[in-house]
Protein backbone atom coordinates (compact mmCIF):
# COMPACT_ATOMS: atom_id res chain seq x y z
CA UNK A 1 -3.67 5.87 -0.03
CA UNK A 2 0.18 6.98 0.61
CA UNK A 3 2.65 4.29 1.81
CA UNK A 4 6.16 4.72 2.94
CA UNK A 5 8.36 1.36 2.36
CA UNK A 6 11.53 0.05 1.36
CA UNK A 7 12.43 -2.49 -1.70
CA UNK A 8 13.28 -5.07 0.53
CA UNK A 9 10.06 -5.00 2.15
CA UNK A 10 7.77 -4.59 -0.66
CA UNK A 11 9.71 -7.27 -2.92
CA UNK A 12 10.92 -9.82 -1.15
CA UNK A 13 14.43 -11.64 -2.09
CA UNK A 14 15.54 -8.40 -4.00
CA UNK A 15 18.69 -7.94 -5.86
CA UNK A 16 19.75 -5.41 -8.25
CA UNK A 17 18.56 -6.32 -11.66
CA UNK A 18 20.72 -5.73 -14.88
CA UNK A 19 18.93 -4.65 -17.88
CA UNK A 20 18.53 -7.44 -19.44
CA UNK A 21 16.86 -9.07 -16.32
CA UNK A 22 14.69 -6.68 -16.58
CA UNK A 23 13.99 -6.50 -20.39
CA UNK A 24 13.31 -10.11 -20.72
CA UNK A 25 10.28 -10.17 -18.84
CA UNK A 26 9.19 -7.30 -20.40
CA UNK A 27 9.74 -8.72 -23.81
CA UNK A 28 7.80 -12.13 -22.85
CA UNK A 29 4.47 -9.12 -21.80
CA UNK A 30 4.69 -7.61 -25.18
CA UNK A 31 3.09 -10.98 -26.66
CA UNK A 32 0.50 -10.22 -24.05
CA UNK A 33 0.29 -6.34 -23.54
CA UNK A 34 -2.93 -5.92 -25.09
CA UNK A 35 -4.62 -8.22 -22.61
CA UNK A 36 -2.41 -6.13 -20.07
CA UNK A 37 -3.21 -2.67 -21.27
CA UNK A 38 -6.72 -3.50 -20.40
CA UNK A 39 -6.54 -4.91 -17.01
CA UNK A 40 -4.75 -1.77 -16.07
CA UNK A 41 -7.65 0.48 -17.65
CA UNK A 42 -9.90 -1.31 -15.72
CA UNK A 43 -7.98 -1.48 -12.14
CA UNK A 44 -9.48 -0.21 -9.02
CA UNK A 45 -7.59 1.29 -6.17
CA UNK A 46 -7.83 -2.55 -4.44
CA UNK A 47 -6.38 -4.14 -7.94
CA UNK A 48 -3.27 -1.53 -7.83
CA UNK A 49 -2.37 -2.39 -3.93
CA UNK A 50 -2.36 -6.30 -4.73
CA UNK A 51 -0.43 -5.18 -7.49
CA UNK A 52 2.43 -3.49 -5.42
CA UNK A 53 2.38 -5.45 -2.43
CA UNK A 54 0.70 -9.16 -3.35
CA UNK A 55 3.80 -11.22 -5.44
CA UNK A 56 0.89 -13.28 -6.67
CA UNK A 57 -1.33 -10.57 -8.24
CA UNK A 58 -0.66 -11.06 -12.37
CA UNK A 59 0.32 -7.41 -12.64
CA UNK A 60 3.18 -7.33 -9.97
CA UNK A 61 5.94 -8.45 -11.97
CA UNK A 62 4.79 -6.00 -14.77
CA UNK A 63 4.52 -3.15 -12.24
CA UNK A 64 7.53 -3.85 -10.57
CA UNK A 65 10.01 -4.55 -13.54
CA UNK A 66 8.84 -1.49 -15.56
CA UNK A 67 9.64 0.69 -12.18
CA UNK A 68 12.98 -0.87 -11.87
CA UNK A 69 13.91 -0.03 -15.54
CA UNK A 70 12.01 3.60 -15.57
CA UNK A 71 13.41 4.91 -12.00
CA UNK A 72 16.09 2.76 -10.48
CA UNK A 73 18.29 1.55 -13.12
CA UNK A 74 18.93 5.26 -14.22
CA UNK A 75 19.74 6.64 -10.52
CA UNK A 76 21.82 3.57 -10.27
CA UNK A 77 23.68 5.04 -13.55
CA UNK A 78 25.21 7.95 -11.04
CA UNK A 79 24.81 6.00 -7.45
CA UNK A 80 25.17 2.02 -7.49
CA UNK A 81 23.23 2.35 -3.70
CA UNK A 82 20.53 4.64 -5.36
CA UNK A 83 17.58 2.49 -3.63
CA UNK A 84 19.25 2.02 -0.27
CA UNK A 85 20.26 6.03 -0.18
CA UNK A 86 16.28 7.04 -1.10
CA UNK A 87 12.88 6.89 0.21
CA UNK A 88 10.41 4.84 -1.73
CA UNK A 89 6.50 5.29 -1.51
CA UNK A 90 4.05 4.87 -3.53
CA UNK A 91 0.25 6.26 -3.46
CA UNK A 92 -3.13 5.30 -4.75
CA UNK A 93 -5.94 6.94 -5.89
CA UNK A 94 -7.16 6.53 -9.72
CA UNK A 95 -3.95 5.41 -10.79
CA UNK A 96 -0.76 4.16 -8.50
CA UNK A 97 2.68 6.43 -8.43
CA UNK A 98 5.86 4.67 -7.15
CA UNK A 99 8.30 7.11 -6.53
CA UNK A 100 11.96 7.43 -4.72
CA UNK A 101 12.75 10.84 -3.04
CA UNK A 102 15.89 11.44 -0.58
CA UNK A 103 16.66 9.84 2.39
CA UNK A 104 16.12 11.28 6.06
CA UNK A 105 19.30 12.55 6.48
CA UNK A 106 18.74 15.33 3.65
CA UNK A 107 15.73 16.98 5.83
CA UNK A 108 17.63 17.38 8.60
CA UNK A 109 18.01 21.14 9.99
CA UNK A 110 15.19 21.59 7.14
CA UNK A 111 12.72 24.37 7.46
CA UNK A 112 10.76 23.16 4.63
CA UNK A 113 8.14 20.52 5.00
CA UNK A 114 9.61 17.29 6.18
CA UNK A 115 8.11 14.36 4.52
CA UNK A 116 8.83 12.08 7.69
CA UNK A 117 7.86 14.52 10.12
CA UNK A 118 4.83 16.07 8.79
CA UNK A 119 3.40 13.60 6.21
CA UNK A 120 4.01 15.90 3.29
CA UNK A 121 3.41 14.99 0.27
CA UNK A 122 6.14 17.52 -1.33
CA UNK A 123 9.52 15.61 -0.50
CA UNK A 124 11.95 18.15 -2.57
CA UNK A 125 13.01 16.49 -5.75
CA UNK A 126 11.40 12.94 -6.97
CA UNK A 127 11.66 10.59 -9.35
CA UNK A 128 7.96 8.58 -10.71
CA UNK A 129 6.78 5.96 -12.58
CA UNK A 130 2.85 6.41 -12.92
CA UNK A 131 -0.11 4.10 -13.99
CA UNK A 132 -2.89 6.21 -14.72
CA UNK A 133 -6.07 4.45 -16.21
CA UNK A 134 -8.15 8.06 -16.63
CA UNK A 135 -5.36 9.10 -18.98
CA UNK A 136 -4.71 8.84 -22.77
CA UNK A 137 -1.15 7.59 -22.41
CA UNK A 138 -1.67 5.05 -19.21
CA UNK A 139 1.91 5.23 -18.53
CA UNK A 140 4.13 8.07 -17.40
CA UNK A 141 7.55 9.04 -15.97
CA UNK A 142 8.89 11.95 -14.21
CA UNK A 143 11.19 14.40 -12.16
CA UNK A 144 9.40 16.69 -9.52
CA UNK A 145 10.61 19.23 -7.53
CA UNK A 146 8.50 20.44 -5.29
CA UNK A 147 10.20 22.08 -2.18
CA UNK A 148 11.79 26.32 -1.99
CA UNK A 149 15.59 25.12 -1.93
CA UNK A 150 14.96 22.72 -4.34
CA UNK A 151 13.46 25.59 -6.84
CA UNK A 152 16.15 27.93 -5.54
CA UNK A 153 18.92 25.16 -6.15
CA UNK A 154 16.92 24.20 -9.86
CA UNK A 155 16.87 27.94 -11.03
CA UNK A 156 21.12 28.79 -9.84
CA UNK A 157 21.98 25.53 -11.98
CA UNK A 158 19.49 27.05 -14.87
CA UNK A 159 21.53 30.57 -14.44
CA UNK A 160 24.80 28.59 -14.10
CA UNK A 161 24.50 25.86 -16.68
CA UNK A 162 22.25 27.36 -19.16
CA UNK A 163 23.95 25.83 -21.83
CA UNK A 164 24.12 22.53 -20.32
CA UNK A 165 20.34 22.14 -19.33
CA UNK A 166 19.01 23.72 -22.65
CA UNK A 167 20.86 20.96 -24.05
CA UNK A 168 19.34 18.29 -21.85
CA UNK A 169 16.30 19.33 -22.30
CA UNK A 170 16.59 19.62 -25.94
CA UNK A 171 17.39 16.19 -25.73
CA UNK A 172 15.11 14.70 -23.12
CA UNK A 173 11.86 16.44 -24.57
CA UNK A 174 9.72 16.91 -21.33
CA UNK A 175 6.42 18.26 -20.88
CA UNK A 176 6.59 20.38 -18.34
CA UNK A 177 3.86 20.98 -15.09
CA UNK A 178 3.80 23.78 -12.57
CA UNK A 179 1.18 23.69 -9.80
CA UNK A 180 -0.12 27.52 -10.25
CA UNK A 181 -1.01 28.75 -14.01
CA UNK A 182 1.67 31.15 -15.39
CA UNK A 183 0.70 32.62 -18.74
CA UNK A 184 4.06 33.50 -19.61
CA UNK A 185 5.01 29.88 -18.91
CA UNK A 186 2.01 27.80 -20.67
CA UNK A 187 2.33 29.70 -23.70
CA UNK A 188 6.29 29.81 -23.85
CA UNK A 189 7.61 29.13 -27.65
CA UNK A 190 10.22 26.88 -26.92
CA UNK A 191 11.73 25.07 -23.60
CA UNK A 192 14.70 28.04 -22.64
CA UNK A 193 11.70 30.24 -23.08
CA UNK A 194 9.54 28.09 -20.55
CA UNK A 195 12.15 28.23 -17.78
CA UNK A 196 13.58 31.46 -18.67
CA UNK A 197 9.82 32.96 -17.79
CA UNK A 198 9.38 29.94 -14.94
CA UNK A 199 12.62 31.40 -12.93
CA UNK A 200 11.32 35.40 -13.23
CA UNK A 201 8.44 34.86 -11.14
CA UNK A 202 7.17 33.95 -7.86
CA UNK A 203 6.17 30.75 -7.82
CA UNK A 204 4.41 30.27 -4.27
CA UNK A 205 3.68 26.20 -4.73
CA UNK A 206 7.89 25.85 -5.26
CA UNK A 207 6.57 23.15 -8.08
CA UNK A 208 7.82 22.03 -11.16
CA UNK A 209 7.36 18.65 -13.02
CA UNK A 210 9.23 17.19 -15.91
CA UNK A 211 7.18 14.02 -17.45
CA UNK A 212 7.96 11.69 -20.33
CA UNK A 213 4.24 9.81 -21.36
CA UNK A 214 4.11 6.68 -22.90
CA UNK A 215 1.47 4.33 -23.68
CA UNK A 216 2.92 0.59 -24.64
CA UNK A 217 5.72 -1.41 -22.70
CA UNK A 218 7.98 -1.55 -26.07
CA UNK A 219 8.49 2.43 -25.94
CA UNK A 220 10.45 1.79 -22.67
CA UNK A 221 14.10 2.50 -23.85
CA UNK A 222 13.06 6.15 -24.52
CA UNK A 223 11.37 6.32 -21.21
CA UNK A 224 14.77 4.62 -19.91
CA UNK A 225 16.81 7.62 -21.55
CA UNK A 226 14.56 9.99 -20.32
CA UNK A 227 14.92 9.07 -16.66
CA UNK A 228 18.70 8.72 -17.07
CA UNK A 229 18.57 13.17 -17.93
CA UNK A 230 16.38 13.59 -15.29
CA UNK A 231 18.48 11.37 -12.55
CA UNK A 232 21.34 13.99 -14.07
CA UNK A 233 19.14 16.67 -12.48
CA UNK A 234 18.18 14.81 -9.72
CA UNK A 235 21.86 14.18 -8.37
CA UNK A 236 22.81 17.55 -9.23
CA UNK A 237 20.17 19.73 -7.50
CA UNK A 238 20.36 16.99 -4.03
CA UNK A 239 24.10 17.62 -4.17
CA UNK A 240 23.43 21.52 -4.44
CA UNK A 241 20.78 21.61 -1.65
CA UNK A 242 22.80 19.03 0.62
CA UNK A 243 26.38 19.97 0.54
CA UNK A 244 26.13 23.22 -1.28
CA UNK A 245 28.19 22.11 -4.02
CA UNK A 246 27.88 22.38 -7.82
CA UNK A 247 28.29 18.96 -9.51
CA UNK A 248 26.19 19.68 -12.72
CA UNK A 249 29.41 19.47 -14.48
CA UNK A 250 30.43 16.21 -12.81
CA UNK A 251 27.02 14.50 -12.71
CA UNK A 252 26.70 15.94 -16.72
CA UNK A 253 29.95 13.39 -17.56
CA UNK A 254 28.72 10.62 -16.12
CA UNK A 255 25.74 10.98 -18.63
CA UNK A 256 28.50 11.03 -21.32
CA UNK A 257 30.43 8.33 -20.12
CA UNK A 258 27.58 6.11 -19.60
CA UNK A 259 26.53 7.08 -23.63
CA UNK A 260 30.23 6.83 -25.01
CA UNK A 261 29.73 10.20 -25.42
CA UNK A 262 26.40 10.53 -27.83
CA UNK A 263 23.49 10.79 -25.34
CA UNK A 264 20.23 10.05 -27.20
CA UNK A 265 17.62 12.70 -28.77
CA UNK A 266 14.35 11.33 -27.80
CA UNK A 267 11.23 11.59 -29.70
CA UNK A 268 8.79 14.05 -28.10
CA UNK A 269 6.52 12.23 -25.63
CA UNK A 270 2.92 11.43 -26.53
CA UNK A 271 0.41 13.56 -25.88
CA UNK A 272 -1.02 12.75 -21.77
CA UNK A 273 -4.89 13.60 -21.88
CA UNK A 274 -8.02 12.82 -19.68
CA UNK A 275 -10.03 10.54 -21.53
CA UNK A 276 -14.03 10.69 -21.45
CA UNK A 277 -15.73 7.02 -20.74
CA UNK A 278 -19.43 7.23 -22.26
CA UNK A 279 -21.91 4.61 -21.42
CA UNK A 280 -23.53 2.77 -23.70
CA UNK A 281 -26.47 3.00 -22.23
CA UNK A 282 -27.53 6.53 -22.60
């Protein structure tokens, strides 16, 4: 179940929250969270629409204010009109995904699949926030690109701004997803290793996934910090692909500016596993 929508029609009476809107509800759920945790481990694909679309369910608030902090405040960080200049959708199947990718001005004159022509799922670069029941960590964040210019645009500003990325990613701590198995990728030593060996071959899916797990609403300021590098990558690699310009540089002070000039080092992510449900009556 794939949805396209806008904020304004999916929340009514929206305005941009500040963070501490948005933490203070989340700091009133964390007296509750257990309770919470468990409702979402036990949410059916019917529980997680209500949950986006029904202001009444108990879970929208929840849902809604950790995707605000996770995904919009951070692309805010670089454009204040981040959610009126990107798609939002959101899809359902075990878990939900609420996602923003661009707008439909950035597929135009596109030979790549077009999202709002061709109801592709790969939309070039996204950023997620993910509820996912079947998994160890319940809760994950992420950037995506999934498109050829987007990998072609990703793997120039790797070449270009080696320095710069090794030392976001050094920073940010991402596990990182591709689509088709690459040996020399899986098993990689460290991170410049992973992308060095990503970029060197053929990669016929054009995917690649940076995600940040968590598992409890009070780990959110990493996640926050996480999504703030990857909107970095985000803005740079749109800007690349759309005007042909590189902006790494320029997009890579704002990150500084916005941390007075000490961006975080984030603890590694947990560890995002299927988990096995027994019965208990075998």
């Amino acid at each position: 179940m794939r949805h396209f929508g806008t904020l304004n029609f999916l929340r009514a009476c929206f305005s941009p929250p500040s963070f501490s809107d948005i933490l203070g509800p989340l700091l009133r759920y964390r007296a509750m969270d257990h309770r919470y945790y468990e409702v979402f481990r036990q949410a059916s694909q019917e529980a997680f629409y209500q949950a986006v679309n029904n202001p009444e369910d108990e879970l929208y608030d929840i849902v809604w204010d950790l995707f605000e902090t996770a995904v919009i405040e951070p692309g805010e960080i670089f454009d204040s009109d981040f959610r009126n200049q990107n798609q939002f959708r959101y899809s359902i199947n075990s878990g939900v995904t609420l996602e923003f990718f661009p707008g439909p001005s950035y597929f135009r004159r596109r030979v790549e699949p077009n999202p709002y022509e061709d109801d592709s799922d790969a939309a070039g670069i996204h950023m997620q926030f993910s509820i996912l029941p079947c998994m160890s960590c319940l809760f994950s964040v992420g950037f995506r690109v999934w498109g050829r210019p987007e990998r072609i645009a990703f793997k120039g500003l790797w070449r270009q701004h080696r320095k710069l990325l090794s030392d976001t990613f050094r920073r940010a701590q991402p596990m990182v997803f591709t689509a088709a198995t690459f040996p020399s990728v899986d098993y990689a030593s460290t991170l410049e290793d992973m992308f060095d060996n990503y970029f060197s071959v053929r990669d016929s899916e054009h995917f690649i996934e940076l995600q940040y797990s968590f598992a409890q609403f009070d780990e959110i300021d990493n996640v926050q910090n996480f999504m703030v590098y990857m909107a970095f990558l985000y803005h740079s690699i749109k800007d690349q692909c759309q005007q042909k310009r590189n902006r790494a540089d320029y997009w890579s002070g704002r990150v500084r500016d916005f941390y007075s000039g000490y961006p975080p080092n984030l603890p590694a992510p947990l560890p995002c596993v299927e988990m096995t449900i027994t019965s208990d009556t075998e």
